[in-house]
Protein backbone atom coordinates (compact mmCIF):
# COMPACT_ATOMS: atom_id res chain seq x y z
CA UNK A 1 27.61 108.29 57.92
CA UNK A 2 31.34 109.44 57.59
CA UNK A 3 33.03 106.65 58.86
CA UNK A 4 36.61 108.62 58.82
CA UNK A 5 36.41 111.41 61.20
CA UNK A 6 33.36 112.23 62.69
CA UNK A 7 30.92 108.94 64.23
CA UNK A 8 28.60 108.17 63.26
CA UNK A 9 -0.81 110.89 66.68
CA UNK A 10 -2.51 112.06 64.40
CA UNK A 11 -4.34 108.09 63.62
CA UNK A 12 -1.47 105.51 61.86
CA UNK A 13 -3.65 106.54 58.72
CA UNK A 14 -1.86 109.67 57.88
CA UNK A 15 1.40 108.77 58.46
CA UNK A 16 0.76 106.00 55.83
CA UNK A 17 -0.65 108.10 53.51
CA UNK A 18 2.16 110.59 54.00
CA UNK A 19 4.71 107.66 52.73
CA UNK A 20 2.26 106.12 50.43
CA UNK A 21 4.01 107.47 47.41
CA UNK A 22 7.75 107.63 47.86
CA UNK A 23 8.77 106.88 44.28
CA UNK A 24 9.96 110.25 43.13
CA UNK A 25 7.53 112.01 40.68
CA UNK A 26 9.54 114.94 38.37
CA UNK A 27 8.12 117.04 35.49
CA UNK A 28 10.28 114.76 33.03
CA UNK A 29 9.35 111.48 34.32
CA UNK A 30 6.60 110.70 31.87
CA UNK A 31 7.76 108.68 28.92
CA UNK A 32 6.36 109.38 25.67
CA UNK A 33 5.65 106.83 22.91
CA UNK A 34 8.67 106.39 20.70
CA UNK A 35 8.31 107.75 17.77
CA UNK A 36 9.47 104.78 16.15
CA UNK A 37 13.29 105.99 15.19
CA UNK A 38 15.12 105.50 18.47
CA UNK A 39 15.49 102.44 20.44
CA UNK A 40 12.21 104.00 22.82
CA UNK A 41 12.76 105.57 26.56
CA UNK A 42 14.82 104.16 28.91
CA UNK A 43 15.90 101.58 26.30
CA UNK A 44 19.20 103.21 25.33
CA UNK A 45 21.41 101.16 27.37
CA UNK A 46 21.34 98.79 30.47
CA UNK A 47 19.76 100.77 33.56
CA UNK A 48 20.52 97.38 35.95
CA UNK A 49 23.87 95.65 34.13
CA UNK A 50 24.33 94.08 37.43
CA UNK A 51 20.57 91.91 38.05
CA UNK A 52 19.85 90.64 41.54
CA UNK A 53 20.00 86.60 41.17
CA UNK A 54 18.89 86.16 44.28
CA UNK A 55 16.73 83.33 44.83
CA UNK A 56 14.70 82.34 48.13
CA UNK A 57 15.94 79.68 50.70
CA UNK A 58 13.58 76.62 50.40
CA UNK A 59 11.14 77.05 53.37
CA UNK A 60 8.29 74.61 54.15
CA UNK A 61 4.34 75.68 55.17
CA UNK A 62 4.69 77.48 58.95
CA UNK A 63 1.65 77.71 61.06
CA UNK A 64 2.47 80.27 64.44
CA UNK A 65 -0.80 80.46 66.43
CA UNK A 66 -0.95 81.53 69.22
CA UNK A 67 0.97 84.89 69.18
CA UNK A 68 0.62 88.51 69.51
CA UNK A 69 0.83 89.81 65.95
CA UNK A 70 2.13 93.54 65.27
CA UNK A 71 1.03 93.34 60.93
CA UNK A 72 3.98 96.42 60.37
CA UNK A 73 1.17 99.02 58.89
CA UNK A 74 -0.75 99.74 62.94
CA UNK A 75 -2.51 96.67 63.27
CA UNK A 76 -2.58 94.50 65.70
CA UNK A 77 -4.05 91.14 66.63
CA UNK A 78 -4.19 89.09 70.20
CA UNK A 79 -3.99 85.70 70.35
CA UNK A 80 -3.59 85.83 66.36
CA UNK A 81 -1.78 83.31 63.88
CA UNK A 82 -0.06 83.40 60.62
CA UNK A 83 0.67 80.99 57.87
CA UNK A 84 3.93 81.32 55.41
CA UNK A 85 3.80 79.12 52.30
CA UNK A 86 5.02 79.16 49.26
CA UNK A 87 7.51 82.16 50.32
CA UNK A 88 4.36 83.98 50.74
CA UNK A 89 1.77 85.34 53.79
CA UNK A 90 -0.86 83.26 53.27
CA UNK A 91 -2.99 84.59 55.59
CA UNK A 92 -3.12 86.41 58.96
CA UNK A 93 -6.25 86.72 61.57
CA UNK A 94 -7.62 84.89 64.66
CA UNK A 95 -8.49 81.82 63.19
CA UNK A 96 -6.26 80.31 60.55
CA UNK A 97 -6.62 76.85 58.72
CA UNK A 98 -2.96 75.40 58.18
CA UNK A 99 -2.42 72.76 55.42
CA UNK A 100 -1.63 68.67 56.84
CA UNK A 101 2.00 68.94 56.24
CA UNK A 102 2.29 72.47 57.87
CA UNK A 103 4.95 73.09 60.86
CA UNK A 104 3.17 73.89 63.51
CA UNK A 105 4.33 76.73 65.92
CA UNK A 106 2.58 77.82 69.54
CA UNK A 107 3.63 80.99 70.09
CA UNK A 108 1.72 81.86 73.38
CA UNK A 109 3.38 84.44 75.22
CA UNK A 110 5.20 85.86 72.39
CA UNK A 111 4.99 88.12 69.38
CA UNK A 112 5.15 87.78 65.78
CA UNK A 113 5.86 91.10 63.48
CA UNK A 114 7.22 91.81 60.04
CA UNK A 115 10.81 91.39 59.80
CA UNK A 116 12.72 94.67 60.29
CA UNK A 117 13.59 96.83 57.86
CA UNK A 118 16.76 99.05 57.98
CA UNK A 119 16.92 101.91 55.13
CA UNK A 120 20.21 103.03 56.33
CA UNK A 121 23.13 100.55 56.91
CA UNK A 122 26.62 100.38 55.71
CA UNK A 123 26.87 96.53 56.11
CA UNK A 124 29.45 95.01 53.50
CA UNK A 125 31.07 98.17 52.55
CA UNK A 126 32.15 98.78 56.11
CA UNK A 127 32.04 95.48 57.54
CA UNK A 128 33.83 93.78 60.46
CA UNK A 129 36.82 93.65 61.54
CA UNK A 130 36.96 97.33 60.67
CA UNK A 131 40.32 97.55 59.08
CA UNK A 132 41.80 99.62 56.31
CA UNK A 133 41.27 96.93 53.82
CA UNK A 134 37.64 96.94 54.26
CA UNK A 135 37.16 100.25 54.60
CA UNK A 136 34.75 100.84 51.04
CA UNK A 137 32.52 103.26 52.96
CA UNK A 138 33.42 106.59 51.16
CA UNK A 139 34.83 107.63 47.58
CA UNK A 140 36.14 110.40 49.09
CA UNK A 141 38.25 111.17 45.62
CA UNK A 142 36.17 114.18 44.88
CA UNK A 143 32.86 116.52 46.21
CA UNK A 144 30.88 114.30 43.78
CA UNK A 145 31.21 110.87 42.50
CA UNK A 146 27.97 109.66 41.46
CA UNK A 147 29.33 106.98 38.93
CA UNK A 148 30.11 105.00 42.36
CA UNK A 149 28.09 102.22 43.47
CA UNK A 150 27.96 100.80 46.90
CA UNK A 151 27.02 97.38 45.64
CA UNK A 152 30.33 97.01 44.22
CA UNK A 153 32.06 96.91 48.20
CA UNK A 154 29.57 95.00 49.27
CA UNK A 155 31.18 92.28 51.00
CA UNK A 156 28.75 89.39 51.80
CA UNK A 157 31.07 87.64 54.06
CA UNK A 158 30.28 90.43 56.38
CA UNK A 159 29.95 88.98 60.01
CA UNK A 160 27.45 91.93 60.50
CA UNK A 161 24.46 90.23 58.22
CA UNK A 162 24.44 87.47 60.17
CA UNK A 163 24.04 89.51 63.49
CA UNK A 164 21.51 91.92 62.30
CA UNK A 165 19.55 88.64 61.23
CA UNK A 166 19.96 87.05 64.82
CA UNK A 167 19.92 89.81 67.30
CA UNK A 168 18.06 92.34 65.41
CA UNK A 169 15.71 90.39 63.52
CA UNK A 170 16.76 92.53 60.05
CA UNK A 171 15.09 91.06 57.00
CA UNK A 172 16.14 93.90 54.28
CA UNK A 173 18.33 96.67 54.37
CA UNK A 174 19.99 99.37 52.36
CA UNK A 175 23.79 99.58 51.79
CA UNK A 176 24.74 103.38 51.03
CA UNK A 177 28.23 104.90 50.08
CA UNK A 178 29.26 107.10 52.68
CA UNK A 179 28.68 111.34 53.73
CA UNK A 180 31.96 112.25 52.64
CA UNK A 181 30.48 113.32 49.26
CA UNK A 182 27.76 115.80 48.07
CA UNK A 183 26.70 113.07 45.47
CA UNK A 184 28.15 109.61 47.19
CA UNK A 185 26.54 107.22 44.20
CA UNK A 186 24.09 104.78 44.48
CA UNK A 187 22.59 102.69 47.17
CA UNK A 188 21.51 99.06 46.88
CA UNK A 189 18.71 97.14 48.61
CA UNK A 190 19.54 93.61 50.19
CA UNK A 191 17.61 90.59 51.28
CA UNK A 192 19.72 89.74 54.79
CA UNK A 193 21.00 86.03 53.32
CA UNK A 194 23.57 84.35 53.09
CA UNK A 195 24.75 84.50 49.79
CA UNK A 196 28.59 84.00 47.95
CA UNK A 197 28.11 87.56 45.90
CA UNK A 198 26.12 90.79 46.43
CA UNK A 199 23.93 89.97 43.59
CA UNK A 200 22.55 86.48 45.19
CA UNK A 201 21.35 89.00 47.86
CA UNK A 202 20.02 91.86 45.46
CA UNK A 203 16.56 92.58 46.73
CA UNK A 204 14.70 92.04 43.28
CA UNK A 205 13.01 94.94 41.85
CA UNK A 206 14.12 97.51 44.99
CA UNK A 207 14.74 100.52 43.16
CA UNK A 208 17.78 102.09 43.34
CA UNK A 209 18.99 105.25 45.36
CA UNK A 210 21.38 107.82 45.18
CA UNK A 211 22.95 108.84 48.21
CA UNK A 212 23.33 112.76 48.39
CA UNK A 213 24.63 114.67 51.54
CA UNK A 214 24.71 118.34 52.93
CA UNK A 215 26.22 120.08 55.21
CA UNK A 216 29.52 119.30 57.57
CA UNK A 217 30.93 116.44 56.37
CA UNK A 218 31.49 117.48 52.44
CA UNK A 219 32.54 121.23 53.33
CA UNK A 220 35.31 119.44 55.94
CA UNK A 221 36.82 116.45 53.62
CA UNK A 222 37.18 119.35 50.87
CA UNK A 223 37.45 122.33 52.51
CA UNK A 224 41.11 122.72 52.15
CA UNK A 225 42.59 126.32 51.00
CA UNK A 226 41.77 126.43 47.34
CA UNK A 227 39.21 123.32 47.48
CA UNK A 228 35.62 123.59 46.89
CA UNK A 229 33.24 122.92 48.14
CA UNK A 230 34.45 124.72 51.83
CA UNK A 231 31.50 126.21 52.90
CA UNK A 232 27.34 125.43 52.53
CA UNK A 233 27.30 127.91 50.10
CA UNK A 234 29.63 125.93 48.55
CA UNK A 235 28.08 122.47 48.69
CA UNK A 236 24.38 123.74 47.35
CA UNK A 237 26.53 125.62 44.39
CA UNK A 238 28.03 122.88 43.49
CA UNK A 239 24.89 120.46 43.74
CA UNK A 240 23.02 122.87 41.12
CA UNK A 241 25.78 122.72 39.22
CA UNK A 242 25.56 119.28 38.55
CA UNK A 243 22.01 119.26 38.23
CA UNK A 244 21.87 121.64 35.59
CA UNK A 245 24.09 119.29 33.60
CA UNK A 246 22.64 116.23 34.74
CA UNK A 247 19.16 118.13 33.36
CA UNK A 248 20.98 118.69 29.98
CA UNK A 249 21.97 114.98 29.64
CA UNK A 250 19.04 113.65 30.17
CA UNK A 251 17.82 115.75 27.27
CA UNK A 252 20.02 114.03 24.90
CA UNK A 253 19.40 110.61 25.93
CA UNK A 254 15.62 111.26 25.92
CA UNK A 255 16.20 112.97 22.12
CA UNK A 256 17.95 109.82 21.36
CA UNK A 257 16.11 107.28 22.51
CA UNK A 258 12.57 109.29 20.94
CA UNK A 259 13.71 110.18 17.01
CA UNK A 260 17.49 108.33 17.09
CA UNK A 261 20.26 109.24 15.27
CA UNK A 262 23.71 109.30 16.97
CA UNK A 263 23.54 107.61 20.43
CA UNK A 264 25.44 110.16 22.54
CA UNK A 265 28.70 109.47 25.06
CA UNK A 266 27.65 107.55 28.42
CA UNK A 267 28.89 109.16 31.50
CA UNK A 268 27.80 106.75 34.51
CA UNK A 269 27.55 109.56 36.79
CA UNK A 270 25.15 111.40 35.02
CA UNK A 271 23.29 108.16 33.93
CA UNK A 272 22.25 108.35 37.74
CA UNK A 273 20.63 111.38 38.00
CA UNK A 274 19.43 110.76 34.88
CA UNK A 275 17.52 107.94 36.73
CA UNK A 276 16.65 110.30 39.82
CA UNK A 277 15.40 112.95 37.22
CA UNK A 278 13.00 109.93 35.49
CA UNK A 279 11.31 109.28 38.78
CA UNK A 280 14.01 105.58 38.21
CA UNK A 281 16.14 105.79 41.14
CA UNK A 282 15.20 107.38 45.00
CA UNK A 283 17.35 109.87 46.55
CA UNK A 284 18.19 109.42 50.14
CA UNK A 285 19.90 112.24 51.45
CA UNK A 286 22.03 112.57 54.64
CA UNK A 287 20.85 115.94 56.06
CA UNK A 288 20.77 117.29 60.23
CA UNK A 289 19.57 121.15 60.13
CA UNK A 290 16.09 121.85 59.18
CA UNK A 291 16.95 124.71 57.19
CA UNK A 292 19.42 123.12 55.13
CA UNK A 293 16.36 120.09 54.73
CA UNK A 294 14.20 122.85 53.41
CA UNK A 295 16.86 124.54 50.61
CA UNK A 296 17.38 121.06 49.34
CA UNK A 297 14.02 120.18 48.68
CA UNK A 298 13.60 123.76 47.10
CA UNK A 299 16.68 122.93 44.94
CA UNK A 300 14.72 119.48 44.18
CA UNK A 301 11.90 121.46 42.67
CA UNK A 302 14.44 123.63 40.07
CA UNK A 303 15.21 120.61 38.90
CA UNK A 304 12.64 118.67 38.65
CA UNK A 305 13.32 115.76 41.56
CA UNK A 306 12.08 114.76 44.74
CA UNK A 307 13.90 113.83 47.90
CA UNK A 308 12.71 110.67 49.24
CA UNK A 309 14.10 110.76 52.43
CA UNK A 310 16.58 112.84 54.69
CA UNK A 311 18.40 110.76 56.50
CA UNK A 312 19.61 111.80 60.39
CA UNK A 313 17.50 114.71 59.96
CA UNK A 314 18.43 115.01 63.67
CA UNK A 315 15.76 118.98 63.13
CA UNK A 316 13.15 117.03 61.15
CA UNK A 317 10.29 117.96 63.89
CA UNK A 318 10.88 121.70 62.89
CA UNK A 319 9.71 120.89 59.71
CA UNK A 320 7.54 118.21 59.40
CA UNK A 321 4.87 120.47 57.62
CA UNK A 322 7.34 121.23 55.04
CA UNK A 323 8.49 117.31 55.37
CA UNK A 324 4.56 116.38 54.84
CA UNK A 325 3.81 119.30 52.06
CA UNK A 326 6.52 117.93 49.91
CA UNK A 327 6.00 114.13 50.91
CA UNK A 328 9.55 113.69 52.31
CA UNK A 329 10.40 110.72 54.72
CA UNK A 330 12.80 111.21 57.85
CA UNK A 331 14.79 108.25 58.78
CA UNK A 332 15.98 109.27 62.21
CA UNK A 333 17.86 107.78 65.37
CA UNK A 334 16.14 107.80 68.79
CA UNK A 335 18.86 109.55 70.94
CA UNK A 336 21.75 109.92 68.71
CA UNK A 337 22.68 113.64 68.75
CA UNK A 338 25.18 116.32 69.67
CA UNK A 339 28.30 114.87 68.44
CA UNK A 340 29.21 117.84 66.10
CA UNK A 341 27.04 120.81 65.82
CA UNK A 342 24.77 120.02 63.41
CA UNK A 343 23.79 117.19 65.10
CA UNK A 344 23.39 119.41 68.60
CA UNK A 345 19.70 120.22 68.56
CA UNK A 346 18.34 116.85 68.67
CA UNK A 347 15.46 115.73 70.81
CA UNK A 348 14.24 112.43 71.59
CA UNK A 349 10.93 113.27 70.71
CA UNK A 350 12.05 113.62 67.06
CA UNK A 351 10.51 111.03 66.11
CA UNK A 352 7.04 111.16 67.43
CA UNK A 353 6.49 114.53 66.57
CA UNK A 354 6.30 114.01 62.67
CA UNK A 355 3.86 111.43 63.17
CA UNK A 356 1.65 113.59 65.17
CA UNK A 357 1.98 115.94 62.82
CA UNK A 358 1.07 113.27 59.90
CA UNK A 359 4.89 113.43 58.53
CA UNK A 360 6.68 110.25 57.49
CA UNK A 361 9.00 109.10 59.57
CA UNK A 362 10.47 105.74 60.77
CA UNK A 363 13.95 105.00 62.84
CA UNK A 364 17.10 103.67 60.99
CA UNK A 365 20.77 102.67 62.19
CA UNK A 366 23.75 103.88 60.72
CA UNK A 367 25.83 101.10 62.40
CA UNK A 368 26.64 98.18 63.17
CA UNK A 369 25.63 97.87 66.29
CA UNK A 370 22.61 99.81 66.60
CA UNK A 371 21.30 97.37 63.73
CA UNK A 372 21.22 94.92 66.36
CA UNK A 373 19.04 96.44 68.46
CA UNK A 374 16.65 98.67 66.30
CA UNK A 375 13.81 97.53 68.34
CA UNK A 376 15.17 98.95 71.30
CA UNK A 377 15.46 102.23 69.30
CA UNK A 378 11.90 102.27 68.40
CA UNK A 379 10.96 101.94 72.26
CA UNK A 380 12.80 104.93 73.55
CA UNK A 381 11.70 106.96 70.51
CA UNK A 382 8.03 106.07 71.59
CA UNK A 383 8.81 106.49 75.17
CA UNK A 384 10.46 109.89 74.56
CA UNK A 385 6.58 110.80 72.71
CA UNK A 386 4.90 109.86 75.45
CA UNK A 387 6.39 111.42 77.88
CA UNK A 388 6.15 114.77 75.79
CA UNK A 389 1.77 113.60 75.73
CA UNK A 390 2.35 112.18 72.31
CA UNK A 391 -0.23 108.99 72.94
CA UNK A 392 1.19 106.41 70.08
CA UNK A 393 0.56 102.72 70.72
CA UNK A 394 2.89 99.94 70.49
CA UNK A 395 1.55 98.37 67.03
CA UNK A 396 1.48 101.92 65.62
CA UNK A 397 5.52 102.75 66.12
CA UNK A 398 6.44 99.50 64.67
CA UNK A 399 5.85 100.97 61.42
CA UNK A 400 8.70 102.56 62.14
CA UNK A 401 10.54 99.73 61.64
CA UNK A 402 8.43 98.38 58.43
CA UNK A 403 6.08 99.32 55.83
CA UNK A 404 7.63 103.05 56.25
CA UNK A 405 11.10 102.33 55.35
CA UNK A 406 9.48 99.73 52.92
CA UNK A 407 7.46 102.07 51.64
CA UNK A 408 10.61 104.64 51.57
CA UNK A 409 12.74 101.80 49.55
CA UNK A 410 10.07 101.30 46.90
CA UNK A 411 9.11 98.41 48.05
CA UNK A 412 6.18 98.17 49.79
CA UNK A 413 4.22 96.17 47.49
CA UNK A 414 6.77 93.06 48.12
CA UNK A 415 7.36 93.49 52.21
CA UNK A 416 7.30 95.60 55.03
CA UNK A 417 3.74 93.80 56.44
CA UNK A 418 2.09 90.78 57.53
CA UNK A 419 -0.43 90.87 54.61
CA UNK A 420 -1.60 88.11 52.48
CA UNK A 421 0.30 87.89 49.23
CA UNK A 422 3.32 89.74 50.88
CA UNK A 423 7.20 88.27 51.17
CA UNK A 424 6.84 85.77 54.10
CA UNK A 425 9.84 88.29 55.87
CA UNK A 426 9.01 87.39 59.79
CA UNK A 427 10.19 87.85 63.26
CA UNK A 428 9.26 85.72 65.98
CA UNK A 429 9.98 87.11 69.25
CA UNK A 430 10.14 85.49 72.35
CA UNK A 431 8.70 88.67 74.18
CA UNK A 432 7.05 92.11 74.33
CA UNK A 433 9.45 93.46 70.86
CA UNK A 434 10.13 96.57 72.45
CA UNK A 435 11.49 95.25 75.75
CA UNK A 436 14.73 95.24 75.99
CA UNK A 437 15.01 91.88 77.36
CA UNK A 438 13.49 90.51 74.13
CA UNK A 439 15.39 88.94 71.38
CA UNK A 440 14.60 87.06 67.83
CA UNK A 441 13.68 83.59 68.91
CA UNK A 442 12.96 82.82 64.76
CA UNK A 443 13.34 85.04 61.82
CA UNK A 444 12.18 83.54 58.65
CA UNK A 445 13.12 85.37 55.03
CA UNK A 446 10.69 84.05 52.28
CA UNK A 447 9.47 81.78 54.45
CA UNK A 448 12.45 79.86 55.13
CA UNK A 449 13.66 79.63 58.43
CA UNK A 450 16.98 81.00 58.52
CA UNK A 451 17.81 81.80 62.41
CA UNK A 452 16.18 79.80 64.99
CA UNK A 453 17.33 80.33 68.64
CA UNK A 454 16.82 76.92 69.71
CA UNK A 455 18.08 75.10 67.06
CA UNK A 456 22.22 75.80 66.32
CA UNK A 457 22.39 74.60 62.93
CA UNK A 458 20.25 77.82 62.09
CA UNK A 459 22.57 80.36 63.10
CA UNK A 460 23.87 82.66 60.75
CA UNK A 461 28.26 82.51 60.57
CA UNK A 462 30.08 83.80 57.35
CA UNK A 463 33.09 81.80 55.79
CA UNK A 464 35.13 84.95 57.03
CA UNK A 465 34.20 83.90 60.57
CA UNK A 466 34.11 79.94 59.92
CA UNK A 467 38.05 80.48 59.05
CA UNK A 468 40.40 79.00 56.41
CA UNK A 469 41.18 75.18 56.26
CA UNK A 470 44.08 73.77 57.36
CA UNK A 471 47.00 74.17 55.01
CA UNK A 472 49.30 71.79 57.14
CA UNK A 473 49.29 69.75 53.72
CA UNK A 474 49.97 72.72 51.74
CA UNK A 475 53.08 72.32 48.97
């Protein structure tokens, strides 16, 4: 998203398998044994100088029976139950034992489902109120600025956590610098918490991204007289330009780091796609045409790096072949289109015609508001595919809204799913999830309760929006 100028089935089976591996793979990634001189790969310096110290909320062993269960990867069972313990799914099925000292929860009449993921939010960097002074959406300095990393704007007093929690029942979500840029730096994953820094909400482990972007919004911040780039041609030239370097660095940190000698000079933009080019770090790329989609992931094979994800990709159903051939996600709004013209040839039925066609795919936000309500998003996407004869069910689309991001983000393994063993990352709503009349009535994160409808003590609020005490004794 630019934030200045322009606003912002084939069977469940294949569309898993077509996200099932979106850690990038790259002809360099593999890691050869040290050959005992240099400090070994990857071990040259720091890749995470910043570690996530978050730590889980205590929670206490939940029990909800009773409840419609949507497990995030298709599944679904009817008057099914769940038990959280130890931050952990414990188990999920028809008939579940709970433990004596377990709260008990009767959910008749509602559903449970994963907590919902959001791969593309902006949340901290370009919080509310949206004033100048928060404003740390886009480096827009120069075309690339890859040293730049979105954690450091993150502002966790954002009242916008708290909401997604609430009303949208948002469990994790990724903060990305902004479109202004053909490289915009790296993206961070977040665990929706409280927390006084960014790093106390640091999803541990996430991998992290880089946030690339083609097309109108880099050609128009720099496409002054004499400024490059100013046209397409100009933003893919300048891309290979700084992968062909980026390629070369690498090779002297992977010399290094193999037979030693003389460490060489750290640039922290290059130490990025160093990562991207190592199969380290994802790239999530904001992209609308399909044929600019398919030159990028062409460029990503000179070099030696996948794309992850396009994100908009407003034309991905003209290419999910090519999408599915090179195992490239969409993240894509239901209805969001035509608001400059590379946006114009959306269709709502975007999204349900990569998963017919066994692309991955899955709905994101791009705001603060539509955060909120990405549930809603999710139903008119599946409405749109079946009015088109695109036959999807209900626990089938909310993938959209969990294991695929998850498994976009890396991080599959640790949520995105009701499964045993899983992050205990729950919504509990008090209706059919993609009505919209329905709303959170209890989100847990870790298995701690953290927003409970009926109860106001557990209602998110930021010090921003608790307010300053009173200085009336102030010298």
């Amino acid at each position: 998203m630019l934030r200045s100028g322009v606003g912002t089935a084939v069977a469940a089976a294949l569309m898993l398998a077509a996200c099932s591996n979106a850690r990038p793979q790259s002809a360099s990634a593999e890691a050869p044994a040290t050959k005992g001189k240099g400090p070994g790969r990857n071990k040259g310096y720091s890749h995470d100088p910043f570690p996530s110290t978050y730590k889980p909320y205590p929670g206490v062993p939940t029990l909800v029976r009773n409840v419609t269960i949507y497990d995030g990867e298709g599944g679904r069972i009817d008057n099914g139950a769940a038990l959280f313990a130890d931050g952990k799914v414990v188990a999920v099925g028809q008939t579940v034992d709970a433990p004596a000292n377990a709260t008990v929860i009767d959910g008749a009449g509602k559903w449970l489902t994963p907590g919902v993921i959001d791969i593309h939010s902006h949340l901290g960097n370009g919080p509310s109120p949206q004033v100048d002074a928060h404003d740390d959406v886009n480096e827009a300095t120069a075309p690339v600025t890859a040293d730049v990393w979105a954690e450091h704007g993150v502002w966790p007093q954002d009242p916008g956590f708290g909401r997604a929690l609430a009303n949208g029942g948002v469990t994790t979500l990724q903060i990305l610098p902004g479109s202004a840029n053909l490289f915009g730096g790296r993206t961070v994953v977040l665990k929706n918490v409280y927390a006084r820094t960014m790093q106390a909400m640091k999803f541990p482990g996430a991998p992290y991204g880089l946030k690339m972007a083609c097309g109108e919004n880099p050609k128009r911040v720099y496409g002054g007289k004499g400024r490059k780039p100013s046209t397409r041609m100009g933003n893919v030239a300048a891309d290979r330009d700084y992968w062909a370097k980026a390629v070369a660095y690498k090779r002297k940190w992977d010399k290094y780091e193999d037979d030693g000698g003389a460490a060489p000079d750290r640039d922290i933009g290059y130490d990025t796609a160093r990562g991207v080019l190592a199969g380290e770090i994802l790239v999530q790329n904001h992209c609308y045409r399909a044929d600019e989609m398919a030159i990028v992931m062409d460029m990503a094979k000179e070099f030696g790096y996948r794309v992850t994800a396009f994100h908009h990709a407003v034309e991905a159903y003209k290419i999910a072949d090519l999408l599915k051939a090179n195992n490239t996600c969409a993240a894509v709004w239901a209805d969001w289109y035509g608001f400059k013209m590379e946006s114009y040839d959306g269709i709502g039925e975007n999204l349900a015609l990569l998963q017919k066609e066994g692309a991955c795919g899955f709905i994101h936000s791009d705001d603060e508001n539509g955060i909120q309500r990405l549930n809603q998003e999710v139903a008119k996407a599946l409405a749109a595919g079946r009015r088109a004869g695109i036959q999807i069910s209900d626990e089938q689309a909310w993938r959209w809204l969990a294991i695929g991001p998850a498994t976009a983000l890396g991080i599959a393994d640790k949520t995105g799913s009701l499964k045993p063993g899983k992050m205990a990352d729950a919504v509990l709503w008090n209706g059919n999830p993609l009505s919209v009349y329905t709303r959170p009535e209890k989100v847990w994160v870790d298995g701690a309760l953290l927003y409970d409808a009926n109860d106001p003590r557990r209602r998110p609020m930021s010090d921003f929006e608790l307010g300053q005490p009173g200085r009336e004794n102030a010298r």
